[in-house]
C-alpha atoms as a PDB file:
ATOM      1  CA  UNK A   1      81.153 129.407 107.840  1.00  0.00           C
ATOM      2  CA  UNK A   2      78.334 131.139 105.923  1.00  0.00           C
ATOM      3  CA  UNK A   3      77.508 128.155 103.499  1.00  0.00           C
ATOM      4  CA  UNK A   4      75.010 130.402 101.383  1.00  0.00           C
ATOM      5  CA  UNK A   5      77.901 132.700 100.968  1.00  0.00           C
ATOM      6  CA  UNK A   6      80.152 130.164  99.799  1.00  0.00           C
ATOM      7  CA  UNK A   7      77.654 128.853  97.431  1.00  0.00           C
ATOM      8  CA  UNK A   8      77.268 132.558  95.688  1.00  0.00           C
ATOM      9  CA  UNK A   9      81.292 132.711  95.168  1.00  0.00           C
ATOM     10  CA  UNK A  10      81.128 128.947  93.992  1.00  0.00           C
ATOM     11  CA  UNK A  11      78.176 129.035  91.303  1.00  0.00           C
ATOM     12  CA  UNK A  12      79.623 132.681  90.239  1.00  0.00           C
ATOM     13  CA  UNK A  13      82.944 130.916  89.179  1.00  0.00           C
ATOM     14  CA  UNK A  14      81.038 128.124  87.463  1.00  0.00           C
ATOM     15  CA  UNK A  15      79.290 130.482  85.614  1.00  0.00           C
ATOM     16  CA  UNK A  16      82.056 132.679  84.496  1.00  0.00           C
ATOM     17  CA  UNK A  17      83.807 130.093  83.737  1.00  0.00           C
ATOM     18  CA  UNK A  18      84.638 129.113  79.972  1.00  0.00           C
ATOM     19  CA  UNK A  19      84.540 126.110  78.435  1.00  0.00           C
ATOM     20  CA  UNK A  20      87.472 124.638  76.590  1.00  0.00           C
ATOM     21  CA  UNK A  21      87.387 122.957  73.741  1.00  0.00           C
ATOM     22  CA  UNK A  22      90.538 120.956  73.362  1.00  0.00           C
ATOM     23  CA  UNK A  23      91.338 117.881  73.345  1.00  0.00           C
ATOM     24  CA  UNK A  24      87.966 117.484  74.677  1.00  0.00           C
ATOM     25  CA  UNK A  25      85.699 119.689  76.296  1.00  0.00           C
ATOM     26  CA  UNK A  26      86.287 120.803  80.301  1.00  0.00           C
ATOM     27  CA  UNK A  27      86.753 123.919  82.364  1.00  0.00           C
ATOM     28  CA  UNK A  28      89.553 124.718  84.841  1.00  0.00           C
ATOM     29  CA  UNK A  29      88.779 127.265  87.186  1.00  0.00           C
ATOM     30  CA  UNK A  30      91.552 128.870  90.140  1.00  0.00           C
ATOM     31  CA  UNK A  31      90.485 130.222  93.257  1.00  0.00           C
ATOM     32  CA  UNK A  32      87.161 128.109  92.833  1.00  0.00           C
ATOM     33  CA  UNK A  33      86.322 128.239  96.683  1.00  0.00           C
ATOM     34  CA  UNK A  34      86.309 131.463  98.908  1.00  0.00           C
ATOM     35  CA  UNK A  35      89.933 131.217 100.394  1.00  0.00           C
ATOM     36  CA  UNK A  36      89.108 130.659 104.255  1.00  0.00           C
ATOM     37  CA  UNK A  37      86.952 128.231 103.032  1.00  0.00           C
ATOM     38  CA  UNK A  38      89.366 126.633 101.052  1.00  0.00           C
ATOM     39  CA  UNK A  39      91.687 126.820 104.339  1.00  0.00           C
ATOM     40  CA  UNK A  40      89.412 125.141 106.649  1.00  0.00           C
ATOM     41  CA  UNK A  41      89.147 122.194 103.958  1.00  0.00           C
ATOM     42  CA  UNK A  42      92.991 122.084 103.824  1.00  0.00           C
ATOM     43  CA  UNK A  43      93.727 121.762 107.047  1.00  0.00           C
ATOM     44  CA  UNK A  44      91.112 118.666 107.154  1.00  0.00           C
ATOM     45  CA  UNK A  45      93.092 117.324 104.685  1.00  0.00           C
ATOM     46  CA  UNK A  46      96.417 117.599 106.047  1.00  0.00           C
ATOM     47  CA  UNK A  47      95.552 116.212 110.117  1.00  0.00           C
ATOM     48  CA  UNK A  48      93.783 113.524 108.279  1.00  0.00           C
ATOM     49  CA  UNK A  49      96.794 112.352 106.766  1.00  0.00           C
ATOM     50  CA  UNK A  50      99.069 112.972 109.423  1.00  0.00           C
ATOM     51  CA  UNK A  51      96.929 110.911 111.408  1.00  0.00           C
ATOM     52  CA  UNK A  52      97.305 108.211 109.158  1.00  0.00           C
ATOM     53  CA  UNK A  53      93.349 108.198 108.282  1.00  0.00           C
ATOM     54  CA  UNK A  54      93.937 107.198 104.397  1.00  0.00           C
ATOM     55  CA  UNK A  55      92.985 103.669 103.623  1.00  0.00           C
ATOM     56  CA  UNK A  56      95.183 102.077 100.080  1.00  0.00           C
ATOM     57  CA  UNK A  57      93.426 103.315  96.831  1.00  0.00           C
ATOM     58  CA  UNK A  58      94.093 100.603  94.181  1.00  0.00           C
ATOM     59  CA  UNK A  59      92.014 101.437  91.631  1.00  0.00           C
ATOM     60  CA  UNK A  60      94.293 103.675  89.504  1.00  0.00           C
ATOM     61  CA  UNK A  61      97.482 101.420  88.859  1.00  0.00           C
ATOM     62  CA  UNK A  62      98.513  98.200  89.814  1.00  0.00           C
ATOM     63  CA  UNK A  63     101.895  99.318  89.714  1.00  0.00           C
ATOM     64  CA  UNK A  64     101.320 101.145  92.775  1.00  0.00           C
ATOM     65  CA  UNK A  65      98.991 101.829  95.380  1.00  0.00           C
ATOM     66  CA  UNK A  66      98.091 105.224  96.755  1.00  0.00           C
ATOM     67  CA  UNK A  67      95.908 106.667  99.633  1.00  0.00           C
ATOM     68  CA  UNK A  68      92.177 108.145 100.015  1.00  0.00           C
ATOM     69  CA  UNK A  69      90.286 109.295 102.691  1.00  0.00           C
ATOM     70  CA  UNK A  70      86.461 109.257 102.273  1.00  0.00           C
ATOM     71  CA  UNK A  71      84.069 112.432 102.550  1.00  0.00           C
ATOM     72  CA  UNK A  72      81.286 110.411 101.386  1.00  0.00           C
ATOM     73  CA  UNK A  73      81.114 108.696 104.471  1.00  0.00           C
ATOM     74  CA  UNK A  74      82.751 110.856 106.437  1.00  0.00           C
ATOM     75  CA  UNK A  75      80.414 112.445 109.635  1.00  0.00           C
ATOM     76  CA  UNK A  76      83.272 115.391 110.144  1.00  0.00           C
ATOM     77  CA  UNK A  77      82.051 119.228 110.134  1.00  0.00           C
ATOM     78  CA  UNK A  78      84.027 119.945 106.902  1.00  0.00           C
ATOM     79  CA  UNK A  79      83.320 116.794 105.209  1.00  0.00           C
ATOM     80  CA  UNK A  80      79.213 117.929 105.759  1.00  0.00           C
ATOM     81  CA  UNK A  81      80.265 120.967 104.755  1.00  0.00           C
ATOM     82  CA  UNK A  82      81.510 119.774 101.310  1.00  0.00           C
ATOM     83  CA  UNK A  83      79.088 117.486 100.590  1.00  0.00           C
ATOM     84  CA  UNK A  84      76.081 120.019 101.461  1.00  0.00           C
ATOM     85  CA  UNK A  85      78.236 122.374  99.279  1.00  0.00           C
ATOM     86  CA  UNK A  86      78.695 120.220  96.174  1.00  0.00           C
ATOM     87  CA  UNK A  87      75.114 118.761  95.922  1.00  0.00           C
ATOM     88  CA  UNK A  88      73.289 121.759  96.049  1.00  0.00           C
ATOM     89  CA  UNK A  89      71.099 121.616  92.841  1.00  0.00           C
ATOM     90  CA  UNK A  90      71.998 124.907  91.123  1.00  0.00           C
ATOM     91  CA  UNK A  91      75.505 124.522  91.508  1.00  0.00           C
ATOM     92  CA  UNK A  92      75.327 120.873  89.687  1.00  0.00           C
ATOM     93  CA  UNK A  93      72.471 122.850  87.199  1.00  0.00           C
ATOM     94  CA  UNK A  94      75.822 125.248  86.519  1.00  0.00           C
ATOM     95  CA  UNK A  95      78.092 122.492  85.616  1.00  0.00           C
ATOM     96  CA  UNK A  96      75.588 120.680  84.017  1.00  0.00           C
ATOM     97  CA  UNK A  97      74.688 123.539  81.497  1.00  0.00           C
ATOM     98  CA  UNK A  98      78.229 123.697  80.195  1.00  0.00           C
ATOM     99  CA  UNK A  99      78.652 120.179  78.595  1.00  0.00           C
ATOM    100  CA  UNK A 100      75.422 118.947  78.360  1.00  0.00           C
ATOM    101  CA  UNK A 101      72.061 119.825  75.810  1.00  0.00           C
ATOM    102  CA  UNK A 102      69.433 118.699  77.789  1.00  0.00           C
ATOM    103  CA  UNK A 103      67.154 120.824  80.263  1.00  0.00           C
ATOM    104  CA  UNK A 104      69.797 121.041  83.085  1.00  0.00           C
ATOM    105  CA  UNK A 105      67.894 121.849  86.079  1.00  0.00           C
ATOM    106  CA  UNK A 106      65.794 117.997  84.897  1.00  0.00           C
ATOM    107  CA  UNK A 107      69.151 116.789  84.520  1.00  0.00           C
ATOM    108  CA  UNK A 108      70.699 118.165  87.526  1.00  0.00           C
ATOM    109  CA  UNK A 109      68.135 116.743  89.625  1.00  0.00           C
ATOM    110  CA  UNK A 110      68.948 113.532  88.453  1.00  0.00           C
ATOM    111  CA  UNK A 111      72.675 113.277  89.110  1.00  0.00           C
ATOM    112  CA  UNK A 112      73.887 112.489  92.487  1.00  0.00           C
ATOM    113  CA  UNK A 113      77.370 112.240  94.361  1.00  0.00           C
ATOM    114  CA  UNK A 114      79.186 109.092  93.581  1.00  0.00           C
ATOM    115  CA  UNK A 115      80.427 107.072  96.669  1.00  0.00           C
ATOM    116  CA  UNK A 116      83.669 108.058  95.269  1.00  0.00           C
ATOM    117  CA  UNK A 117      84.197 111.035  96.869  1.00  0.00           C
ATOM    118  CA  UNK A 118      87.606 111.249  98.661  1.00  0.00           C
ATOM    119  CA  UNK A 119      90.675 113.270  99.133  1.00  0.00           C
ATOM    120  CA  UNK A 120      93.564 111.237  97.822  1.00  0.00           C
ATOM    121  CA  UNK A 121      97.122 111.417  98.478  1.00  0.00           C
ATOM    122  CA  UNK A 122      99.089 109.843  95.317  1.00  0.00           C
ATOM    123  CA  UNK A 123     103.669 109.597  96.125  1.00  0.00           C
ATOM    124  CA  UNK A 124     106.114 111.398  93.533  1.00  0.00           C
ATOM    125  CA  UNK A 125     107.086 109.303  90.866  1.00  0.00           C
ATOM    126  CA  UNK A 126     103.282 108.028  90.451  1.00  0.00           C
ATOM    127  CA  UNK A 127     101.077 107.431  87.171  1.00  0.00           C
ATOM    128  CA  UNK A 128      97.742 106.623  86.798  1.00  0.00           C
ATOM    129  CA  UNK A 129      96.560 105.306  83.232  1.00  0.00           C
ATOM    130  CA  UNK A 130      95.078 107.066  80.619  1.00  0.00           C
ATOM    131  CA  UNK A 131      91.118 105.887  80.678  1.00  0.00           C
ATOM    132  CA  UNK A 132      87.892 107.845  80.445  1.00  0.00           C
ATOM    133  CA  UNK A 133      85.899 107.021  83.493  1.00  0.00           C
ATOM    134  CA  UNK A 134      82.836 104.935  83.467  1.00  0.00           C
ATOM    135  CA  UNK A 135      79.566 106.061  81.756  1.00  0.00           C
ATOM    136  CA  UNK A 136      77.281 106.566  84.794  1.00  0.00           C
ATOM    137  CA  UNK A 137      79.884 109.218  85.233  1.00  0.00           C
ATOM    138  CA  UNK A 138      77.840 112.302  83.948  1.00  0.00           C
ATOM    139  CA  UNK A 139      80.671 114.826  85.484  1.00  0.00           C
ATOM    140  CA  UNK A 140      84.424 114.381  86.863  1.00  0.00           C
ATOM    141  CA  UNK A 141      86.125 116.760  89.365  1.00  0.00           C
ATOM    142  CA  UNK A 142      89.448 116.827  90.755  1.00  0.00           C
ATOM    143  CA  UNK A 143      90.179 119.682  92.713  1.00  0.00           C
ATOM    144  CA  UNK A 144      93.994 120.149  93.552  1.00  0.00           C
ATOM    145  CA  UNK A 145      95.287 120.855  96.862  1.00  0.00           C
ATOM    146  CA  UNK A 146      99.064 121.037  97.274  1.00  0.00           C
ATOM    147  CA  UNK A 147     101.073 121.333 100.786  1.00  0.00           C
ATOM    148  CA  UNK A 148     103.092 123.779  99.384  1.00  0.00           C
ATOM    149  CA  UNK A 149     103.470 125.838  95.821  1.00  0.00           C
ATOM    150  CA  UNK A 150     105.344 123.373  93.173  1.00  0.00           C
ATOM    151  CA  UNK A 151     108.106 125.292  90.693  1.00  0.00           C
ATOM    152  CA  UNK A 152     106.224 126.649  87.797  1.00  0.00           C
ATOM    153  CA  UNK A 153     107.769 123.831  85.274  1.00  0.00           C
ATOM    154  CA  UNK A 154     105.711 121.090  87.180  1.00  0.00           C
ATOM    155  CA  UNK A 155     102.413 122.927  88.289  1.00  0.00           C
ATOM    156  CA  UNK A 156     101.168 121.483  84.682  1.00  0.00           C
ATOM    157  CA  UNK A 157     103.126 118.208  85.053  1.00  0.00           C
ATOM    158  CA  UNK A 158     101.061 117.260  88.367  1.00  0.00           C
ATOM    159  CA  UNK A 159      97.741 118.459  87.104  1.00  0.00           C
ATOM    160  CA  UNK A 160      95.487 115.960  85.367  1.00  0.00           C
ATOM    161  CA  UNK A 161      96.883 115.428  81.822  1.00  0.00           C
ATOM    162  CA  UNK A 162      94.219 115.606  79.059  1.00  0.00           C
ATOM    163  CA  UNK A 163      95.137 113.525  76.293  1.00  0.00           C
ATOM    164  CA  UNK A 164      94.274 113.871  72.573  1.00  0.00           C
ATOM    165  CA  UNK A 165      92.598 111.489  70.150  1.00  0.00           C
ATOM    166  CA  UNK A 166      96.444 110.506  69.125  1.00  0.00           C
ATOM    167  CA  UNK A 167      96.697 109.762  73.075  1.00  0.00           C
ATOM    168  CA  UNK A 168      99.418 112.793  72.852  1.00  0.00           C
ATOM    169  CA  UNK A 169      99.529 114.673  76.102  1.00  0.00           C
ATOM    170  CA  UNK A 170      97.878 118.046  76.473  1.00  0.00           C
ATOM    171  CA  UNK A 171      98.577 120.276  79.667  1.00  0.00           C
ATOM    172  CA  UNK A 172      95.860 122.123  80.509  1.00  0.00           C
ATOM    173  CA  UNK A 173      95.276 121.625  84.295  1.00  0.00           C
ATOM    174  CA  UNK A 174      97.231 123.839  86.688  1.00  0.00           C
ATOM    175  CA  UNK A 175      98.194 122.206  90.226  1.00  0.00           C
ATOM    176  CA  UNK A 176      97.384 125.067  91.738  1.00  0.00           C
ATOM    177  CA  UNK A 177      95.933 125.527  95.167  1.00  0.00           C
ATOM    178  CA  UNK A 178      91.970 125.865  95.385  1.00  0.00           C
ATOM    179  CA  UNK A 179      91.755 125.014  91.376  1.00  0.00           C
ATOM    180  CA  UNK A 180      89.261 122.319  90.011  1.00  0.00           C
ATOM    181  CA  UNK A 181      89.046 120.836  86.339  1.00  0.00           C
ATOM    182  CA  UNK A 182      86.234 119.496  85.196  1.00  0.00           C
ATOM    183  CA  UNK A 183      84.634 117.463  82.432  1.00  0.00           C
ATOM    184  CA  UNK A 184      81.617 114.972  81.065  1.00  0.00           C
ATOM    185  CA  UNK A 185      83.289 111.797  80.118  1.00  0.00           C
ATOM    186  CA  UNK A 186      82.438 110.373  76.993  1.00  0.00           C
ATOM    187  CA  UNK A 187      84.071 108.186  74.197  1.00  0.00           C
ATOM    188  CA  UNK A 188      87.127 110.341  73.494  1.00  0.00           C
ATOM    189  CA  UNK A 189      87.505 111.937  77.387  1.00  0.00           C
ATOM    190  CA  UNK A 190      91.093 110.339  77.743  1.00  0.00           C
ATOM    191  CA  UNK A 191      93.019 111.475  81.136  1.00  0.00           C
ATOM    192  CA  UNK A 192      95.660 110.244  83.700  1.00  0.00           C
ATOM    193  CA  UNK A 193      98.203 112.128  85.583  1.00  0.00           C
ATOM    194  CA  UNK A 194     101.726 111.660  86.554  1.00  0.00           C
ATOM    195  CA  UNK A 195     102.949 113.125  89.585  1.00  0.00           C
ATOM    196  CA  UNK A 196     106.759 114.832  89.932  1.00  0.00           C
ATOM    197  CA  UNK A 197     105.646 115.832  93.408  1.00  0.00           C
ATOM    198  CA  UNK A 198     103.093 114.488  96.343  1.00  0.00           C
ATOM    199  CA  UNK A 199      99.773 115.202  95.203  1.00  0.00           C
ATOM    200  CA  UNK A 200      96.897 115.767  97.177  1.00  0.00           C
ATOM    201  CA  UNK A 201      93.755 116.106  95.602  1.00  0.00           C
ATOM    202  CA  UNK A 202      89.695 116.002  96.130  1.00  0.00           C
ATOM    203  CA  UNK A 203      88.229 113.272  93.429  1.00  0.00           C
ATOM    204  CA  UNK A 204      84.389 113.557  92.896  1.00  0.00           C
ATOM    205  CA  UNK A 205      82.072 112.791  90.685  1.00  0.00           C
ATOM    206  CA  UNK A 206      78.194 113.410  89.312  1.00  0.00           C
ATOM    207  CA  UNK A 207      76.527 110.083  88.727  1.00  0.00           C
ATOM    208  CA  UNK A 208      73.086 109.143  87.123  1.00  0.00           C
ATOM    209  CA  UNK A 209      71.254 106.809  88.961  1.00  0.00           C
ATOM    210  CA  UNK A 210      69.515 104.585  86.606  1.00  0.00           C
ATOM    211  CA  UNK A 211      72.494 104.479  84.623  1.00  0.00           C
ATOM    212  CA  UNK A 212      74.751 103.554  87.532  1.00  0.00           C
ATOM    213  CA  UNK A 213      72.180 100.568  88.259  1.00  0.00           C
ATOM    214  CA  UNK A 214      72.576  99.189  84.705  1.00  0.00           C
ATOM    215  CA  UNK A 215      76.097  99.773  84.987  1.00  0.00           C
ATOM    216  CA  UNK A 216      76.316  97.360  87.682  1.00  0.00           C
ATOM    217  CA  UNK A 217      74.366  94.626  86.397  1.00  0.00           C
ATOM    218  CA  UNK A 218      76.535  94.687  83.058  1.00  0.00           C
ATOM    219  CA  UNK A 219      80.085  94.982  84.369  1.00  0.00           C
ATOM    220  CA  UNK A 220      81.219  91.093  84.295  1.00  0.00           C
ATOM    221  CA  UNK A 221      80.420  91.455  80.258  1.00  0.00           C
ATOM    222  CA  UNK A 222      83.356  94.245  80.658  1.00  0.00           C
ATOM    223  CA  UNK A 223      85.207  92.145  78.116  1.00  0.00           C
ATOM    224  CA  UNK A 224      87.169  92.580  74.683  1.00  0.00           C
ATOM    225  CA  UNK A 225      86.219  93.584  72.496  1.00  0.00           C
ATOM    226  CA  UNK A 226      85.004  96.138  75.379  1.00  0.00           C
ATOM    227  CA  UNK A 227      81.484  96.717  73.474  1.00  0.00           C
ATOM    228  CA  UNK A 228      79.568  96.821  76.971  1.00  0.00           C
ATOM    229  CA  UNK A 229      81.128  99.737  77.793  1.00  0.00           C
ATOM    230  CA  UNK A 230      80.729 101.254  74.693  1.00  0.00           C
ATOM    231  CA  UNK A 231      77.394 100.393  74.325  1.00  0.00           C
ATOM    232  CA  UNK A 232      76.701 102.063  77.636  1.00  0.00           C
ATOM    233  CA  UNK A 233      77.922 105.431  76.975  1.00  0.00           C
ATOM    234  CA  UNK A 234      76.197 105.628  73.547  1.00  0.00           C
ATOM    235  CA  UNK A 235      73.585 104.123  75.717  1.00  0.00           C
ATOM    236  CA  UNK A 236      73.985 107.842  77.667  1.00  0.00           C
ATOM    237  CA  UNK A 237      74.945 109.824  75.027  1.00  0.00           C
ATOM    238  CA  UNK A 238      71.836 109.192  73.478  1.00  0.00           C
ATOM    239  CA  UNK A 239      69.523 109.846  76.491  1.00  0.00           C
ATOM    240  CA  UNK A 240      71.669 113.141  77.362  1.00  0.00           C
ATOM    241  CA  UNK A 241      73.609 114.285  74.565  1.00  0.00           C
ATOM    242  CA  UNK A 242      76.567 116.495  75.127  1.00  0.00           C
ATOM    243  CA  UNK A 243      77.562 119.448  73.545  1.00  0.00           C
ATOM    244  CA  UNK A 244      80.131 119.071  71.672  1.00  0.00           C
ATOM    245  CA  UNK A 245      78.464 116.603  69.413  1.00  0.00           C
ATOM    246  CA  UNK A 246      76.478 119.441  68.006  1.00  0.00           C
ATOM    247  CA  UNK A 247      79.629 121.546  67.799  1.00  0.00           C
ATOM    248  CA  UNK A 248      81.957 119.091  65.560  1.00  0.00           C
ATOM    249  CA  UNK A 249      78.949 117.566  64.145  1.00  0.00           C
ATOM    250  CA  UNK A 250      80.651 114.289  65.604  1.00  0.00           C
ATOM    251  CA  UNK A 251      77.689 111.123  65.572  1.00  0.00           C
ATOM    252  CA  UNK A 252      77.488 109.035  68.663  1.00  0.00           C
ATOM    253  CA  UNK A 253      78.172 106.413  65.850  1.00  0.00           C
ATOM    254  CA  UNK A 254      81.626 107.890  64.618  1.00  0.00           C
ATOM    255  CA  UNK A 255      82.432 108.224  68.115  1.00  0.00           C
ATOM    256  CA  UNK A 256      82.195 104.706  69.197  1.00  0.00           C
ATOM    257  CA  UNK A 257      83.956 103.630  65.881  1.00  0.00           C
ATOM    258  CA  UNK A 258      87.090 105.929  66.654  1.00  0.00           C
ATOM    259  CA  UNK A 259      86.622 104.948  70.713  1.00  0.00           C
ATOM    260  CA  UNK A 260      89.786 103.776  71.363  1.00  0.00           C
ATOM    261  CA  UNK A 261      89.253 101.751  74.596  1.00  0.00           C
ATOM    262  CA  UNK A 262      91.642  98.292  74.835  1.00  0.00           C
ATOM    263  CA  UNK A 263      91.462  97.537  78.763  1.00  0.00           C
ATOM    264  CA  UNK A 264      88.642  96.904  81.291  1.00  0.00           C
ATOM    265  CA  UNK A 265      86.904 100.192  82.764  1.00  0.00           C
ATOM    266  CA  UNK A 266      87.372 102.020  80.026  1.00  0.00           C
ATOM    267  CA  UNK A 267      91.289 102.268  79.990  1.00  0.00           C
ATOM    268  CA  UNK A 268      93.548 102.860  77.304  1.00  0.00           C
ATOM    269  CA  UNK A 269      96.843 100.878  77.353  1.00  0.00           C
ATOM    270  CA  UNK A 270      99.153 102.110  74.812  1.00  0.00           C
ATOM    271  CA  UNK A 271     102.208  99.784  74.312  1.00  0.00           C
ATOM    272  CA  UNK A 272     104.715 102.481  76.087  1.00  0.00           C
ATOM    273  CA  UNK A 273     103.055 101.499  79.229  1.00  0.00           C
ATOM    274  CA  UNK A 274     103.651  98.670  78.926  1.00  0.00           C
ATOM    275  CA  UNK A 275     106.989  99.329  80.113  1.00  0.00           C
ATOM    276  CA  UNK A 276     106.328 100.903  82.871  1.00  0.00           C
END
């Protein structure tokens, strides 16, 4: 594999890319590895969970529990490969220069891989709750990776769902083959995903370091009213402000007021789930 080549077709894609707006600012982008590239990764995928290499994944719902295999610690040859891939500086610069206003290549150099970088492997029938991700979170990928092509009707059913600020469901993210969506969480970055089919995936995220330290040293104050974690993405919002602030004219402070986090880790229980 000729990495630097890979890295041209990948930062070419981020580039071209365009960002959408609604209900909250990400990009979705097909074909967003070279396709033999995207093959090799595949195929990783697959003998690793036909080898019954994925550990239980609890973190999404405790309704059920589904699998993950880890790339971040991971010493196999396409598990480097990703890794070398997806922290090369310029490609996070890319990324970073879509949602965020500060200089991204300072930025860029500041954000890191999160240990939570895994494929997973969620069962049909599946939810995960609508939450936001945690502030030291600067950017959230999930790049889809079905066995087979799903009918056209549930290609956007399995994708991540975007929700609103109503919490009504928006269908943006194809489950497509060798697609990605991604996004900088922030107050109103509410997502989950239900699942009509096995879904494989790649989760991975961009983290901040000192922001991930203070994280950890404030999480048992993750409490109602749930201030910590508000106070903690203002607390980032305000150090690197995003975008779309500027574009809706939106205050960190109206942001946090209309935040409508309810459950530890920044979730968002709505009384339908409840029920489920």
């Amino acid at each position: 594999m000729d990495l630097d080549k890979i890295k041209q077709h990948v930062k070419s894609k981020i580039v071209h890319s365009r960002v959408d707006f609604y209900p909250f600012d990400h990009i979705y982008i097909e074909d967003f590895f070279p396709c033999d590239f995207y093959s090799l990764i595949n195929k990783h995928k697959q003998l690793k969970l036909s080898k019954g290499d994925f550990q239980d994944r609890k973190q999404d719902n405790p309704n059920f529990i589904n699998r993950k295999y880890s790339l971040f610690t991971s010493e196999d040859y396409e598990a480097i490969l990703l890794k070398d891939l997806l922290s090369d500086k310029v490609i996070i610069k890319h990324l970073v220069e879509k949602f965020y206003l500060n200089n991204p290549d300072e930025l860029a150099l500041r954000l890191k891989l999160h240990h939570e970088f895994e494929y997973t492997f969620t069962p049909k029938n599946s939810f995960q709750r609508i939450h936001v991700d945690i502030p030291p979170k600067y950017l959230s990928l999930v790049f889809y990776m079905p066995d087979n092509p799903l009918p056209e009707e549930h290609e956007l059913r399995n994708g991540t769902i975007l929700y609103d600020r109503s919490l009504s469901p928006v269908y943006k993210a194809k489950f497509l083959a060798n697609s990605v969506v991604v996004f900088a969480p922030n107050f109103s970055s509410y997502h989950g995903f239900d699942t009509t089919f096995d879904r494989s995936a790649i989760v991975m995220f961009y983290v901040e370091i000192d922001s991930l330290k203070a994280w950890r040293n404030r999480q048992e104050s993750c409490k109602p009213p749930f201030t910590m974690i508000k106070n903690h993405i203002a607390w980032k919002l305000e150090r690197d402000p995003q975008k779309f602030l500027t574009r809706t004219n939106r205050s960190i402070s109206q942001e946090y007021r209309d935040c409508l986090i309810n459950s530890p880790l920044g979730r968002v229980i709505r009384e339908s789930d409840l029920k489920k």
